[in-house]
PDB file of N, CA and C in Angstrom:
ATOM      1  N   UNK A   1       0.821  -1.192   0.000  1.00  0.00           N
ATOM      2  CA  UNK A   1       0.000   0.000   0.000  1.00  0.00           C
ATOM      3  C   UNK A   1       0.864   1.254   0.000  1.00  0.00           C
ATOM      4  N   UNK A   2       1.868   1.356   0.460  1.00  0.00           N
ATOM      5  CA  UNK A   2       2.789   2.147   0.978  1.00  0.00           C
ATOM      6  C   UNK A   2       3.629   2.362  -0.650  1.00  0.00           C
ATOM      7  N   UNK A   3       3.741   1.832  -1.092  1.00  0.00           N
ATOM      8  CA  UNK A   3       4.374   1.973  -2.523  1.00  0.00           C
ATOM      9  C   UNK A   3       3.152   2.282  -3.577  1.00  0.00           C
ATOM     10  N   UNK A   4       2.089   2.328  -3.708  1.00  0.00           N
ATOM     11  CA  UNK A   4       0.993   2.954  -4.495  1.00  0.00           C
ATOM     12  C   UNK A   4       0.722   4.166  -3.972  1.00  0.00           C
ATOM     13  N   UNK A   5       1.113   4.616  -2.597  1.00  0.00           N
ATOM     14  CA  UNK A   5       0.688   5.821  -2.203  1.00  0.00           C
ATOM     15  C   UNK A   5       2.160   6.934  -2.884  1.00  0.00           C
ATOM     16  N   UNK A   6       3.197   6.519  -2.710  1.00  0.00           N
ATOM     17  CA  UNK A   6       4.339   6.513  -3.561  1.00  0.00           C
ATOM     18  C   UNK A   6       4.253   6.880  -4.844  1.00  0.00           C
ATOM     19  N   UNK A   7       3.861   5.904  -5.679  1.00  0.00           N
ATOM     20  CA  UNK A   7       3.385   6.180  -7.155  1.00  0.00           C
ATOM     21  C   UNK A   7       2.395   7.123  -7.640  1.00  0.00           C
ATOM     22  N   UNK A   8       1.318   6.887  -6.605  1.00  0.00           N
ATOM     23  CA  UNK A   8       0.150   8.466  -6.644  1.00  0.00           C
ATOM     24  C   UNK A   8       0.904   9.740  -6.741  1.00  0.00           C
ATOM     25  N   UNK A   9       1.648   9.665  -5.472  1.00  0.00           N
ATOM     26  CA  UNK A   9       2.259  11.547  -5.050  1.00  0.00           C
ATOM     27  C   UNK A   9       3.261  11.602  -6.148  1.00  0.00           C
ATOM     28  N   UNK A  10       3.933  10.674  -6.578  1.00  0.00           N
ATOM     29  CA  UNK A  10       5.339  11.479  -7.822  1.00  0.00           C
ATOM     30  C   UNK A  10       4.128  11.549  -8.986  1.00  0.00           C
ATOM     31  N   UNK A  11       3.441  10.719  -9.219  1.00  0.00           N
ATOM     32  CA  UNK A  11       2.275  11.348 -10.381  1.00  0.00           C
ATOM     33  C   UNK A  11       2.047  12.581 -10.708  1.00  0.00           C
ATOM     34  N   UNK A  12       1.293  12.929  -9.249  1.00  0.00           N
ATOM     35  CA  UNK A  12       0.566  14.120  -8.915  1.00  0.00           C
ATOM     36  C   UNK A  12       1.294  15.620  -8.737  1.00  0.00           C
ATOM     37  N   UNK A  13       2.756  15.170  -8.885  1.00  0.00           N
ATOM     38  CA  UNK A  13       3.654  15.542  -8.553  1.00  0.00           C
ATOM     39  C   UNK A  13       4.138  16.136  -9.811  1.00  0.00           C
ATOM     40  N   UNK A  14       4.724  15.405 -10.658  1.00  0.00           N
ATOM     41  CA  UNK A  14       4.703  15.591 -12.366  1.00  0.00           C
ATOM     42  C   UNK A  14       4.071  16.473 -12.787  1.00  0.00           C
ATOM     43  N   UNK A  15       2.447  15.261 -12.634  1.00  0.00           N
ATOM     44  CA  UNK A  15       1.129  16.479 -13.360  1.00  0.00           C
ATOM     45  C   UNK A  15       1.407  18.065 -13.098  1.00  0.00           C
ATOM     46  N   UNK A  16       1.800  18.444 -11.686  1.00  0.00           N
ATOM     47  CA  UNK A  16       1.595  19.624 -10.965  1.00  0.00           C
ATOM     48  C   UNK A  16       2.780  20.768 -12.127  1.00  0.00           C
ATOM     49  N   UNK A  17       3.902  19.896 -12.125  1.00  0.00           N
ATOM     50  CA  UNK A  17       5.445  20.320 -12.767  1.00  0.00           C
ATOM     51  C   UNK A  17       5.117  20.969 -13.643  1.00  0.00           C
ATOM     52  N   UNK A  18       4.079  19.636 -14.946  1.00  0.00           N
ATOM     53  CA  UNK A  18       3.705  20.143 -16.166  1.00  0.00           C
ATOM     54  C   UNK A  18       3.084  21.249 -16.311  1.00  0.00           C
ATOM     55  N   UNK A  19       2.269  20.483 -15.448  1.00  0.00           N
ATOM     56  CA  UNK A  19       0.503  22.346 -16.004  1.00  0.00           C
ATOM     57  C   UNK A  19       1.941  23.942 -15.426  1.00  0.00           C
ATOM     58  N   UNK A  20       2.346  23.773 -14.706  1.00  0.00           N
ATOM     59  CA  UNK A  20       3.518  25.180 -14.335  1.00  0.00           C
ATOM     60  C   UNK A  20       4.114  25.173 -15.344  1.00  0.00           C
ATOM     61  N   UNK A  21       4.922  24.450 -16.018  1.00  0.00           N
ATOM     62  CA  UNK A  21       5.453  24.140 -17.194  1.00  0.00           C
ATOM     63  C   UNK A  21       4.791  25.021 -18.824  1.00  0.00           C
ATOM     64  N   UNK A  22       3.686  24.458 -19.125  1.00  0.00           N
ATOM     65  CA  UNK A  22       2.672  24.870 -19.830  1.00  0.00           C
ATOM     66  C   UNK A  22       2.386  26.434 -19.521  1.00  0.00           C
ATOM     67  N   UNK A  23       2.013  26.970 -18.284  1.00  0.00           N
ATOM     68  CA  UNK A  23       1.350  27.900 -18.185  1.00  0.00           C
ATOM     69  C   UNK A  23       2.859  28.942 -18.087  1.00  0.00           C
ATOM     70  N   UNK A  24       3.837  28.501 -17.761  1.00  0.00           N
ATOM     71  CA  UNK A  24       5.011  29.937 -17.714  1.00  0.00           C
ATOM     72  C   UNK A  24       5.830  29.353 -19.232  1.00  0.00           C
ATOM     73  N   UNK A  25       5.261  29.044 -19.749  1.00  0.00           N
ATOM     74  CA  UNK A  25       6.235  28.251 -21.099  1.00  0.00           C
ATOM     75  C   UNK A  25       5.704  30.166 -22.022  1.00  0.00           C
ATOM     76  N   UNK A  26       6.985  30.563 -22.287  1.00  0.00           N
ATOM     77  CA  UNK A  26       7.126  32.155 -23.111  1.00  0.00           C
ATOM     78  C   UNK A  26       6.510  31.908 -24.804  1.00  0.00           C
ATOM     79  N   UNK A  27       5.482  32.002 -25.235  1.00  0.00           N
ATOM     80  CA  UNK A  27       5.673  31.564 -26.289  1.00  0.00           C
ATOM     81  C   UNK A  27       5.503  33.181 -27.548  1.00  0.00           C
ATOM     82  N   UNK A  28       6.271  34.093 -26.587  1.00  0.00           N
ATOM     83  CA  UNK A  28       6.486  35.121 -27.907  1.00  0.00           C
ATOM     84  C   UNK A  28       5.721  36.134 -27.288  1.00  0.00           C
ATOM     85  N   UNK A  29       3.949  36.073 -27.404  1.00  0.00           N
ATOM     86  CA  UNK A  29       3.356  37.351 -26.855  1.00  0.00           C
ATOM     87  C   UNK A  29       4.049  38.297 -25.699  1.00  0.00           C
ATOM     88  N   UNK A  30       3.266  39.578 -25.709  1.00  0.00           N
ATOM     89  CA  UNK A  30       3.558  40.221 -24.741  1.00  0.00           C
ATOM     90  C   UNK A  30       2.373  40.018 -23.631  1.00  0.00           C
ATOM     91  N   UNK A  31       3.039  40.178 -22.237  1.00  0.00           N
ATOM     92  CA  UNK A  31       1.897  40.320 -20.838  1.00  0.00           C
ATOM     93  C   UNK A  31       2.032  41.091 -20.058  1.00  0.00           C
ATOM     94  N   UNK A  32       1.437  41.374 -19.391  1.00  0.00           N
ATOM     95  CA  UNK A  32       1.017  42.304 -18.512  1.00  0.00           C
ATOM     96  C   UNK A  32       1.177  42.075 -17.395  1.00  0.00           C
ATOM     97  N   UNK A  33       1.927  42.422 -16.120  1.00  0.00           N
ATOM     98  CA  UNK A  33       1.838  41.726 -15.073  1.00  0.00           C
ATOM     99  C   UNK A  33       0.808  42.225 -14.000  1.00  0.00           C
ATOM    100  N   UNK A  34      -0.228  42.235 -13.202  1.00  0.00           N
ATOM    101  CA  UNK A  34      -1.496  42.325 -12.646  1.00  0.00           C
ATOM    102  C   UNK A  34      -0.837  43.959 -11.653  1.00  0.00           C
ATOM    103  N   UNK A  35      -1.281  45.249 -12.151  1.00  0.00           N
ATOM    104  CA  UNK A  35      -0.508  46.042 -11.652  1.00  0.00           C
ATOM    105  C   UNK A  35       0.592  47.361 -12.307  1.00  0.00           C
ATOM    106  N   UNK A  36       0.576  46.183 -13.425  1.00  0.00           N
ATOM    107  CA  UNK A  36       1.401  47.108 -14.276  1.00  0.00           C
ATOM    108  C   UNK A  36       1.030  48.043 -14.446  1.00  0.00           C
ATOM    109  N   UNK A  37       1.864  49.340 -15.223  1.00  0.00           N
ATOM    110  CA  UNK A  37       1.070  50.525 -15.937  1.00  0.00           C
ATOM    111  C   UNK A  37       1.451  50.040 -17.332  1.00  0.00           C
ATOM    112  N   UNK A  38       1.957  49.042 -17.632  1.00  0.00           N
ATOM    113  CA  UNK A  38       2.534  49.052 -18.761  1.00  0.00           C
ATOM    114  C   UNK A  38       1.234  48.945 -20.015  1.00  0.00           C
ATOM    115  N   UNK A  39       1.446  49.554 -21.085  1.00  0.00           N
ATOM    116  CA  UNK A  39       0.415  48.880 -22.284  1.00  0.00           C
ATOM    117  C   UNK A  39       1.226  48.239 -23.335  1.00  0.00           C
ATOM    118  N   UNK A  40       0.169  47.609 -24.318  1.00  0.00           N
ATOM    119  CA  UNK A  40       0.646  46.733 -24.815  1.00  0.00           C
ATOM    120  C   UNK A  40       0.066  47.586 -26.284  1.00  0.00           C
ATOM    121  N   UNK A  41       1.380  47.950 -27.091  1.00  0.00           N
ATOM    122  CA  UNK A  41       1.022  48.719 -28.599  1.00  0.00           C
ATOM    123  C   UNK A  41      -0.218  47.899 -29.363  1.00  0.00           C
ATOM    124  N   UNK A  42      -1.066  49.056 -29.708  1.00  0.00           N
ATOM    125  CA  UNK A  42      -2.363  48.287 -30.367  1.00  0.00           C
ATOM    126  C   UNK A  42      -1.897  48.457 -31.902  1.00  0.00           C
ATOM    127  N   UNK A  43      -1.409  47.529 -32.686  1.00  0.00           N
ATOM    128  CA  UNK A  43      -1.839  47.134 -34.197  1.00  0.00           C
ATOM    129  C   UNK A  43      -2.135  48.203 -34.770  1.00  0.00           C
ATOM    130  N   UNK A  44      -1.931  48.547 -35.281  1.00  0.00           N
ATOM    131  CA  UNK A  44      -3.028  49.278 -37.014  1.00  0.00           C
ATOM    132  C   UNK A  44      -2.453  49.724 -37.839  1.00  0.00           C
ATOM    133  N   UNK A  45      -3.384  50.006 -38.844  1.00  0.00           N
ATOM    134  CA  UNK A  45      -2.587  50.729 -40.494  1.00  0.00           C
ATOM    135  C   UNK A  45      -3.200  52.105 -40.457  1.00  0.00           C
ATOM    136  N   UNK A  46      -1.940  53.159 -40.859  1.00  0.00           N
ATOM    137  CA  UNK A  46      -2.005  54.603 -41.271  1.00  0.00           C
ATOM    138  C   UNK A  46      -2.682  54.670 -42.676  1.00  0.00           C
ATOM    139  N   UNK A  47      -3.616  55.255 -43.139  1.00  0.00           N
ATOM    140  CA  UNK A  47      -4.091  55.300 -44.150  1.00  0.00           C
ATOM    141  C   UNK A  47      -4.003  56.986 -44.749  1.00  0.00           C
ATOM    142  N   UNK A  48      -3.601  57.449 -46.130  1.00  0.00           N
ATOM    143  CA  UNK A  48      -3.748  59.053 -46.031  1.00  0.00           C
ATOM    144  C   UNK A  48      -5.061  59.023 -47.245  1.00  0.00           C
ATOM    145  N   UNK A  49      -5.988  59.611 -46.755  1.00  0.00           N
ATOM    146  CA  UNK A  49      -7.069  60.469 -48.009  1.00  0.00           C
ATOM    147  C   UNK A  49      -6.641  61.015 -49.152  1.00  0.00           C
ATOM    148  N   UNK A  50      -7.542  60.943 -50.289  1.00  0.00           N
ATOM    149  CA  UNK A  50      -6.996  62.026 -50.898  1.00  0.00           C
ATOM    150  C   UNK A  50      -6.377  63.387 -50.793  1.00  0.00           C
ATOM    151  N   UNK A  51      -7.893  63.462 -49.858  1.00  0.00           N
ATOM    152  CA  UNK A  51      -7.554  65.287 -49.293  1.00  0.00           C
ATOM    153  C   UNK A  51      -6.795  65.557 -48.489  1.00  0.00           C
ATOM    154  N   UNK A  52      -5.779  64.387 -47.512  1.00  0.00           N
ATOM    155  CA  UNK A  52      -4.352  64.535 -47.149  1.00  0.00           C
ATOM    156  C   UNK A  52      -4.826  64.465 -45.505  1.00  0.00           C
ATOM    157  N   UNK A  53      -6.449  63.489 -45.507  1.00  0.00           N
ATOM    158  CA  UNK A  53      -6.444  63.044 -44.233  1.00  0.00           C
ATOM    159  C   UNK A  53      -6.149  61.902 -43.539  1.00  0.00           C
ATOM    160  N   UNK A  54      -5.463  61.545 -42.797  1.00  0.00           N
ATOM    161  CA  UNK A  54      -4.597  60.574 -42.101  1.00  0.00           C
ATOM    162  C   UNK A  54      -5.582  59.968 -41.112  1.00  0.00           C
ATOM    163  N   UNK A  55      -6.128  58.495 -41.609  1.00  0.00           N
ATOM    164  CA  UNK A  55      -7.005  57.585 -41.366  1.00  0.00           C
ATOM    165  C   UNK A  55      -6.373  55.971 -40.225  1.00  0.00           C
ATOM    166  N   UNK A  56      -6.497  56.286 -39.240  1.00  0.00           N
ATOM    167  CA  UNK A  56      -5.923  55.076 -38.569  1.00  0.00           C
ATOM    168  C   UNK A  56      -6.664  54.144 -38.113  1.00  0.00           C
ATOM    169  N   UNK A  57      -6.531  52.815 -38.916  1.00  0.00           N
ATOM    170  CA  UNK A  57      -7.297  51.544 -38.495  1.00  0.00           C
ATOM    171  C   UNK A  57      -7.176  50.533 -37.862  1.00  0.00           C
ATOM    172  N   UNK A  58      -7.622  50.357 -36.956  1.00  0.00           N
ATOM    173  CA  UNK A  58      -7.213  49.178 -36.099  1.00  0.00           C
ATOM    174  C   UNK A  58      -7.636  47.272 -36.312  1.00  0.00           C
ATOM    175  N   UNK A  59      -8.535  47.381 -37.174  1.00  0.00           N
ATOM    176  CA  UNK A  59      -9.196  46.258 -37.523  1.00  0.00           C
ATOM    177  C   UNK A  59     -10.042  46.504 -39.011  1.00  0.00           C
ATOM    178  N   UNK A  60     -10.363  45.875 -39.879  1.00  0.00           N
ATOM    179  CA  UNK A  60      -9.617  44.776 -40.127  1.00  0.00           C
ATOM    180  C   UNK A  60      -8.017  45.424 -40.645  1.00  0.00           C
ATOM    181  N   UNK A  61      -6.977  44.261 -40.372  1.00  0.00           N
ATOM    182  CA  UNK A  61      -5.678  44.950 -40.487  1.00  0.00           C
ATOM    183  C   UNK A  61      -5.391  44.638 -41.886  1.00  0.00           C
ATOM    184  N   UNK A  62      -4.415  45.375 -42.604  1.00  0.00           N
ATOM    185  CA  UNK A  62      -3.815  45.207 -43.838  1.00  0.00           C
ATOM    186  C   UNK A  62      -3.954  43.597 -44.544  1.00  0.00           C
ATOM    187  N   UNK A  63      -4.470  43.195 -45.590  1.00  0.00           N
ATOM    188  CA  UNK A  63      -3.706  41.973 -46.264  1.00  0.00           C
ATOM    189  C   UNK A  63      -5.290  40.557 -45.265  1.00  0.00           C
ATOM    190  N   UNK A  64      -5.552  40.808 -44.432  1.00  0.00           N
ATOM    191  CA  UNK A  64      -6.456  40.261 -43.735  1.00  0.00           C
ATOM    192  C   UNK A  64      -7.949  39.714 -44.343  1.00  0.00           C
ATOM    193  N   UNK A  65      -8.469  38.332 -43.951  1.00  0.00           N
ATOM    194  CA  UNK A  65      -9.055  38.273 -44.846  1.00  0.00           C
ATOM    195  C   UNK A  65     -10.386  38.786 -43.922  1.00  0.00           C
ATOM    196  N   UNK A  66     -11.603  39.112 -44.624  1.00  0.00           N
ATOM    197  CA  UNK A  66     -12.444  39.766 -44.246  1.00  0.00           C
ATOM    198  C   UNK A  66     -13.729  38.918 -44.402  1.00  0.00           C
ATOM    199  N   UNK A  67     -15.027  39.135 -43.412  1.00  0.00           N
ATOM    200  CA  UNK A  67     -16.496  38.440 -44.274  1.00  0.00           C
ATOM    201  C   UNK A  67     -17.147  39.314 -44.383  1.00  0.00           C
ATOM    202  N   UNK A  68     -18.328  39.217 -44.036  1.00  0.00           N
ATOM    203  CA  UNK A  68     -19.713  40.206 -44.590  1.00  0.00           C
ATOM    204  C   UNK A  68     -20.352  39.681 -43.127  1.00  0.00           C
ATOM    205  N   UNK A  69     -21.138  40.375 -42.397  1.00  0.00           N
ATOM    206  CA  UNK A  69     -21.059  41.830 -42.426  1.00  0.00           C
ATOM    207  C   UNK A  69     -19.764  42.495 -42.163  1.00  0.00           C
ATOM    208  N   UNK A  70     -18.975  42.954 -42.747  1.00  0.00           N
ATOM    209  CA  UNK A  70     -17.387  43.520 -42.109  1.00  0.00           C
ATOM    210  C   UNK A  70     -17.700  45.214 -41.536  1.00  0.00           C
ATOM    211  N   UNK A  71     -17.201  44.845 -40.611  1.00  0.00           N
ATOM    212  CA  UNK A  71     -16.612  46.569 -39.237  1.00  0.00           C
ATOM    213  C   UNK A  71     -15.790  46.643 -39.242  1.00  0.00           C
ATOM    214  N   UNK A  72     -15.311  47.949 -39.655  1.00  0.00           N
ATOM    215  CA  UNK A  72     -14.077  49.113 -39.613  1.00  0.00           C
ATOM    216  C   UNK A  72     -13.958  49.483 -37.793  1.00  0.00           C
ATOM    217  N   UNK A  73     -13.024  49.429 -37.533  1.00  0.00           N
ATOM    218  CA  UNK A  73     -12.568  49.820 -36.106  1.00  0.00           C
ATOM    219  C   UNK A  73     -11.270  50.815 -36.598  1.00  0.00           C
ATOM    220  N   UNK A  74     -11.561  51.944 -36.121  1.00  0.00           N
ATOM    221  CA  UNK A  74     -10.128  52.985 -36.224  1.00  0.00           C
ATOM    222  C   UNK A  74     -10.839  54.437 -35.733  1.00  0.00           C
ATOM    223  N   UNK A  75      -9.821  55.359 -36.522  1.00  0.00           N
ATOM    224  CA  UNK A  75     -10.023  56.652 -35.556  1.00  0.00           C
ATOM    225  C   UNK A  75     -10.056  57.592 -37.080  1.00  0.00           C
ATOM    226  N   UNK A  76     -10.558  58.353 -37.382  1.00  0.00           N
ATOM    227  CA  UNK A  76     -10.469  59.527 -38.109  1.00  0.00           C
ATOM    228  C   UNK A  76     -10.719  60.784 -37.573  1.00  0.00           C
ATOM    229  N   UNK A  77      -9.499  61.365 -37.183  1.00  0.00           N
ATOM    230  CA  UNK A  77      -9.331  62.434 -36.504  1.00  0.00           C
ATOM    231  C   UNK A  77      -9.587  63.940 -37.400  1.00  0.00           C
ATOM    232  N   UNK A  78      -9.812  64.801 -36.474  1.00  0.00           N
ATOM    233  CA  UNK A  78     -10.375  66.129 -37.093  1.00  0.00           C
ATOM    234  C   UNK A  78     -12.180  65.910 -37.179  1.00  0.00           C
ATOM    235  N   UNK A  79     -12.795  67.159 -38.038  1.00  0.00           N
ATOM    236  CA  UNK A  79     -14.299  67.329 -38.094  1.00  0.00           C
ATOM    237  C   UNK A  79     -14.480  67.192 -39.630  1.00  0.00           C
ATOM    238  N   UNK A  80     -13.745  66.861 -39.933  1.00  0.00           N
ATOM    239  CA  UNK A  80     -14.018  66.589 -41.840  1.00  0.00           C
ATOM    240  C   UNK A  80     -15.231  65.679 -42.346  1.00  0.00           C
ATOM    241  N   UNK A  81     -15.988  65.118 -41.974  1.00  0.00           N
ATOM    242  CA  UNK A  81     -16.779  63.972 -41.910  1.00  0.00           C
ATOM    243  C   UNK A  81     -17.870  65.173 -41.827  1.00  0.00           C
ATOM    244  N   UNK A  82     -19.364  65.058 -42.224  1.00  0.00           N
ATOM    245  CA  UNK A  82     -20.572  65.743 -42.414  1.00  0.00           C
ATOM    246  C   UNK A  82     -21.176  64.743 -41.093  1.00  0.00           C
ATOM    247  N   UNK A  83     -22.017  65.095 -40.390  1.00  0.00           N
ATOM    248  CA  UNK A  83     -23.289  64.346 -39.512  1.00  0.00           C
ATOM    249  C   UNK A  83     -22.612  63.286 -39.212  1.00  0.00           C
ATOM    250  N   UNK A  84     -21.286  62.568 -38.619  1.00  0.00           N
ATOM    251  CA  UNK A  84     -20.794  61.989 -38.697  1.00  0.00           C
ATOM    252  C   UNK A  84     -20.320  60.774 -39.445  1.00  0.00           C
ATOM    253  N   UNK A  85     -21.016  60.975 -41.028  1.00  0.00           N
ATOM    254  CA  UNK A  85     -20.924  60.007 -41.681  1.00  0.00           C
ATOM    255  C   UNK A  85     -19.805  60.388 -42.565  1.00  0.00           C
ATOM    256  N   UNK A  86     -19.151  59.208 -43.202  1.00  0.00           N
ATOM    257  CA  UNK A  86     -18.163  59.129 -44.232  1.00  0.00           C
ATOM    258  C   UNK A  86     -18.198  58.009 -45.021  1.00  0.00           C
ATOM    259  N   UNK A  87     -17.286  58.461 -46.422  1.00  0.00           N
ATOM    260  CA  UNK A  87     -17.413  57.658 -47.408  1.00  0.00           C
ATOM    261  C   UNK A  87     -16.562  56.415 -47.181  1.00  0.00           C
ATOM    262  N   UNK A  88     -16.573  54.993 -47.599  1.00  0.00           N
ATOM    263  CA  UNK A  88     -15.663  54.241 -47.456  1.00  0.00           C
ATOM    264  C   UNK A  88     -15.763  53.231 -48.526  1.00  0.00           C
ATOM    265  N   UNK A  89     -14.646  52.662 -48.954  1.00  0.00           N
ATOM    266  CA  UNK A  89     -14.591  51.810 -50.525  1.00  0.00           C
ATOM    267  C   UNK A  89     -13.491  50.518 -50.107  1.00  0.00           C
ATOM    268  N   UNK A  90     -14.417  49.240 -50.223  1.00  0.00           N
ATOM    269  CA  UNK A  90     -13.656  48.045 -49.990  1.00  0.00           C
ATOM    270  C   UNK A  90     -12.931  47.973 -51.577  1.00  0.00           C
ATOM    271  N   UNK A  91     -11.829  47.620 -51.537  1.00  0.00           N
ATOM    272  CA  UNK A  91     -11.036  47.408 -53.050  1.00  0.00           C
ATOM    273  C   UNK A  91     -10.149  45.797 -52.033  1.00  0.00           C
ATOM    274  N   UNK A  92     -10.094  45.457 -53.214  1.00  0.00           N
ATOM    275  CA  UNK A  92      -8.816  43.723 -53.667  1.00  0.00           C
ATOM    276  C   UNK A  92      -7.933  44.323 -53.988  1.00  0.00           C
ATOM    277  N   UNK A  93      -6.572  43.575 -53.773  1.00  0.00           N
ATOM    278  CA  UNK A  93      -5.447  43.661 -53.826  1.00  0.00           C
ATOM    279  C   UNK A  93      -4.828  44.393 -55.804  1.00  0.00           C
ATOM    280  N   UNK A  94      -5.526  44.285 -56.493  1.00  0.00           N
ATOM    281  CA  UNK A  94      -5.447  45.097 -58.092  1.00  0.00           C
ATOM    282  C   UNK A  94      -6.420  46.486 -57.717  1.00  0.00           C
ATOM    283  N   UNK A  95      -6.684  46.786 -56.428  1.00  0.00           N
ATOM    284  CA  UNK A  95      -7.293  48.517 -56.526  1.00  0.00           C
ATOM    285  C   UNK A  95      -9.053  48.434 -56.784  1.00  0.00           C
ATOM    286  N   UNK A  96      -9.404  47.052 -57.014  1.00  0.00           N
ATOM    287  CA  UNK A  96     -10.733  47.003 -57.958  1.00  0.00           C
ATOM    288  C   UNK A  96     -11.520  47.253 -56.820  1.00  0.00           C
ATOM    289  N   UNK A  97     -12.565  47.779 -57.389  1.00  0.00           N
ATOM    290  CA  UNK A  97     -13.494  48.391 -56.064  1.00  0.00           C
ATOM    291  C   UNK A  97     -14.666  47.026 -55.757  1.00  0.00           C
ATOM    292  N   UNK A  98     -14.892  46.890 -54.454  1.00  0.00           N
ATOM    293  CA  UNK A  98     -15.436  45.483 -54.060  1.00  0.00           C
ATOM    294  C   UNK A  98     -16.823  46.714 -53.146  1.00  0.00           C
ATOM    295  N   UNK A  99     -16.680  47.349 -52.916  1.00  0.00           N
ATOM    296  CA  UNK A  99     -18.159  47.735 -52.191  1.00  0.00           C
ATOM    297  C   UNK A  99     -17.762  49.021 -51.697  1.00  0.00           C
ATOM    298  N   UNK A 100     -18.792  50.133 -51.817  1.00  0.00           N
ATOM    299  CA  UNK A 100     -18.661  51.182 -51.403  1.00  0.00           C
ATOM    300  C   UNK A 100     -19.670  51.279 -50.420  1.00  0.00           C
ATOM    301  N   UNK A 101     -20.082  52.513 -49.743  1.00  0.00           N
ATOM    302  CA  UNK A 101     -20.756  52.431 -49.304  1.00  0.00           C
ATOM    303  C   UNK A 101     -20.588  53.779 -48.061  1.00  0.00           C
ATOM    304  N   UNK A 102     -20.995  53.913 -46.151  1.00  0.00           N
ATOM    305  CA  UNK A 102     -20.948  55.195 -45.526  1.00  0.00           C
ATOM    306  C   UNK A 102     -20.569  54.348 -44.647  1.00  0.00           C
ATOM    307  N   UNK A 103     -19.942  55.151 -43.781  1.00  0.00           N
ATOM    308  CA  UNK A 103     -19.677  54.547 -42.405  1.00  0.00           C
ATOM    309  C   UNK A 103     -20.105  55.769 -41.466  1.00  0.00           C
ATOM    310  N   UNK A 104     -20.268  55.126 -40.030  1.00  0.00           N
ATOM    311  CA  UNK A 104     -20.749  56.256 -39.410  1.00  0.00           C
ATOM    312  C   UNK A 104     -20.033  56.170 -38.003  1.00  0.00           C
ATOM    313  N   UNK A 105     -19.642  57.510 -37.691  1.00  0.00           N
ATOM    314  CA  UNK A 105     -18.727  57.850 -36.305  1.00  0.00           C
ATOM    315  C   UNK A 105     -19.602  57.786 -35.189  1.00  0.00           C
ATOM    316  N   UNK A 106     -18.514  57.029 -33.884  1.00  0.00           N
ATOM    317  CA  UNK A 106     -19.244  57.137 -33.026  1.00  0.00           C
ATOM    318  C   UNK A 106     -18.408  58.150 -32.131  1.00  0.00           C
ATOM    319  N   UNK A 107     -19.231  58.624 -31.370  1.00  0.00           N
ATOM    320  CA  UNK A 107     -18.382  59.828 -30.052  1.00  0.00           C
ATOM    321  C   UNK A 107     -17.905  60.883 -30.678  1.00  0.00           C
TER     322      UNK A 107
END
């Protein structure tokens, strides 16, 4: 009995090693430690307007594939936009125009 109780605890023991193992194993991302002030750089693409306005998007990102219904997440800074709406044009990788259509600002 005394030797199965043995074999249980180095088991349980292992198991314990692994899952620590697994969970501090670095695999590239960045973290945060509970406390930090630190942030973590958010993603996006600079876009310029014709009219030489500087469009920053956070989602969907460059080259990314997209579905339907698709949301624009970004910032267009300044008051250039009418009632908060603006123009926006999905194009494919040859420029070809895939859907136009308005988008509308929030805040």
């Amino acid at each position: 009995m005394s030797q199965l109780l043995r074999i249980i605890l180095i088991v349980l023991v292992l198991g314990a090693a692994v899952l620590v193992w697994v969970e501090m194993k670095d695999d590239g991302s960045p973290r945060l430690q509970p406390g930090s002030d630190e942030q973590i750089e958010e993603i996006q693409t600079t876009y310029g307007s014709e009219k030489g306005v500087e469009l920053i998007v956070t989602s969907p990102l460059k080259d990314s594939v997209v579905t339907s219904p698709l949301t624009i997440t970004g910032e267009a800074p300044g008051f250039w936009y009418f009632e908060a709406t603006f123009p926006v044009t999905l194009v494919n990788w040859d420029g070809l125009i895939i859907a136009e259509g308005y988008a509308t600002a929030l805040g």
